[in-house]
Protein backbone atom coordinates (compact mmCIF):
# COMPACT_ATOMS: atom_id res chain seq x y z
CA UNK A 1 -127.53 -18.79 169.00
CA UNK A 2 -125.47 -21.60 167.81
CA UNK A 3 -122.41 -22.42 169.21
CA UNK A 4 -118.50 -21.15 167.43
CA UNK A 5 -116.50 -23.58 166.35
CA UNK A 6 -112.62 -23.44 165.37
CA UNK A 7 -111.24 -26.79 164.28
CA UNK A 8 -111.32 -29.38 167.40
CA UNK A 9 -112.76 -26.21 169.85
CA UNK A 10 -115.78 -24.67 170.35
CA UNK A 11 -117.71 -21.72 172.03
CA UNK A 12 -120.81 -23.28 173.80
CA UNK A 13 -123.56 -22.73 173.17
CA UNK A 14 -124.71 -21.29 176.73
CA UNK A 15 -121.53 -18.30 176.19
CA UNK A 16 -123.11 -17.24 172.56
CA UNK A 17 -125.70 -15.02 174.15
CA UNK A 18 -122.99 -13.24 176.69
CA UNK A 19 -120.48 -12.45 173.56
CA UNK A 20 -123.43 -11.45 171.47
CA UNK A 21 -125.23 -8.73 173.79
CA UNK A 22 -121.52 -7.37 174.37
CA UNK A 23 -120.84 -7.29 170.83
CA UNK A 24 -123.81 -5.81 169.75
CA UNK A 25 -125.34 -4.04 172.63
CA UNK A 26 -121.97 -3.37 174.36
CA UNK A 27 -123.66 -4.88 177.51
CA UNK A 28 -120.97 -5.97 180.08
CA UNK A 29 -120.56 -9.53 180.41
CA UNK A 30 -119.47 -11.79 182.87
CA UNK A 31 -115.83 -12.08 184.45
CA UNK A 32 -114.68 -14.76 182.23
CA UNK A 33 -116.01 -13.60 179.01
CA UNK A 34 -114.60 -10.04 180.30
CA UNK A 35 -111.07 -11.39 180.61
CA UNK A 36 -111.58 -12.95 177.02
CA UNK A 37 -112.16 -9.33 175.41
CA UNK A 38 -109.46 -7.98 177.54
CA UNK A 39 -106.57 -10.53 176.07
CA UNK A 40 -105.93 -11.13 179.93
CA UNK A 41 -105.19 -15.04 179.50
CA UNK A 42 -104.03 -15.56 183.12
CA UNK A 43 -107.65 -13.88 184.30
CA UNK A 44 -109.50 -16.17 181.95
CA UNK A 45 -107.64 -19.21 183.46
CA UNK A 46 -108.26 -18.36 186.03
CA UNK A 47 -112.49 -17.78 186.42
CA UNK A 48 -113.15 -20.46 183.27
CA UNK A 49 -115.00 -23.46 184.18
CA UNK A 50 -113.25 -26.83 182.79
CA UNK A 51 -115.29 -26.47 179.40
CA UNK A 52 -114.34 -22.84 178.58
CA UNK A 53 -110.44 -23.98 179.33
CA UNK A 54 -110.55 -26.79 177.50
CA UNK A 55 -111.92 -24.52 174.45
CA UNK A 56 -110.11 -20.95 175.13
CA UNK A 57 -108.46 -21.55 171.45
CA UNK A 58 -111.82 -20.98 169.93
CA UNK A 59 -112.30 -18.04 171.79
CA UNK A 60 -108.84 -16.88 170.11
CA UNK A 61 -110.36 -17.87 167.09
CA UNK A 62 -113.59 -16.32 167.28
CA UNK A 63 -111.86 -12.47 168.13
CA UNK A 64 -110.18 -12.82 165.54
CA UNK A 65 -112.06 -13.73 162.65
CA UNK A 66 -115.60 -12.26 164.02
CA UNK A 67 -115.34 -9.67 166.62
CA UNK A 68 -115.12 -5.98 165.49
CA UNK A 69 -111.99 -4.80 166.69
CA UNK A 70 -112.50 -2.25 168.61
CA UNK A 71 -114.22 -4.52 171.23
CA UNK A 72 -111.43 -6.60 172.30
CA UNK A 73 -107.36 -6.47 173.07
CA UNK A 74 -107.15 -3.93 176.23
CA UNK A 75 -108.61 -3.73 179.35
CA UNK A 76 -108.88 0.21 178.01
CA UNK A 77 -110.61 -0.98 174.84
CA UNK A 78 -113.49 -3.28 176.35
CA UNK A 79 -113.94 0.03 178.89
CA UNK A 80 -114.13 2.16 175.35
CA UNK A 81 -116.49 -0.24 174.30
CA UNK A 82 -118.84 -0.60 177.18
CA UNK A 83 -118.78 3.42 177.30
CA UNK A 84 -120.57 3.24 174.02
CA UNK A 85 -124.06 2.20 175.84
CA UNK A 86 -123.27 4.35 178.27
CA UNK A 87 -123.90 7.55 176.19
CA UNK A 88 -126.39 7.41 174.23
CA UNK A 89 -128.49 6.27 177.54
CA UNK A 90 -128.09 9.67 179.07
């Protein structure tokens, strides 16, 4: 999957695949990417690697413009989200 970009940012490459299987098979990803969809900037600071901080507008960018809503904003609404998976495997 090719990588997002927002005017001087990008998504790499290497996160597509993470934001892709949660947005589309509401498969947890990892801590970072989780802070991301939970709008919990000091979290994402905090577990980003130097690439992914230097870039977090595009991942601003990229809810916004190409994310469903419903997957992002809330701790409560990436929870919702994962939930999703959750039922129609049992």
């Amino acid at each position: 999957m090719k990588r997002y970009e927002f005017q001087r940012y990008y998504i790499p490459q290497r996160m597509m695949g993470g934001i892709k299987r949660y947005v589309e098979n509401h498969i947890e990803p990892g801590s970072f990417l989780t802070a991301v969809f939970q709008n919990n900037l000091s979290e994402a600071v905090g577990r980003a690697d130097e690439e992914n901080m230097a870039n977090l507008p595009a991942y601003a960018a990229y809810l916004y413009n190409e994310a469903p809503q419903g997957c992002h904003g809330s701790p409560e609404k990436v929870k919702k989200w994962l939930e999703v998976i959750n039922e129609t495997d049992s």
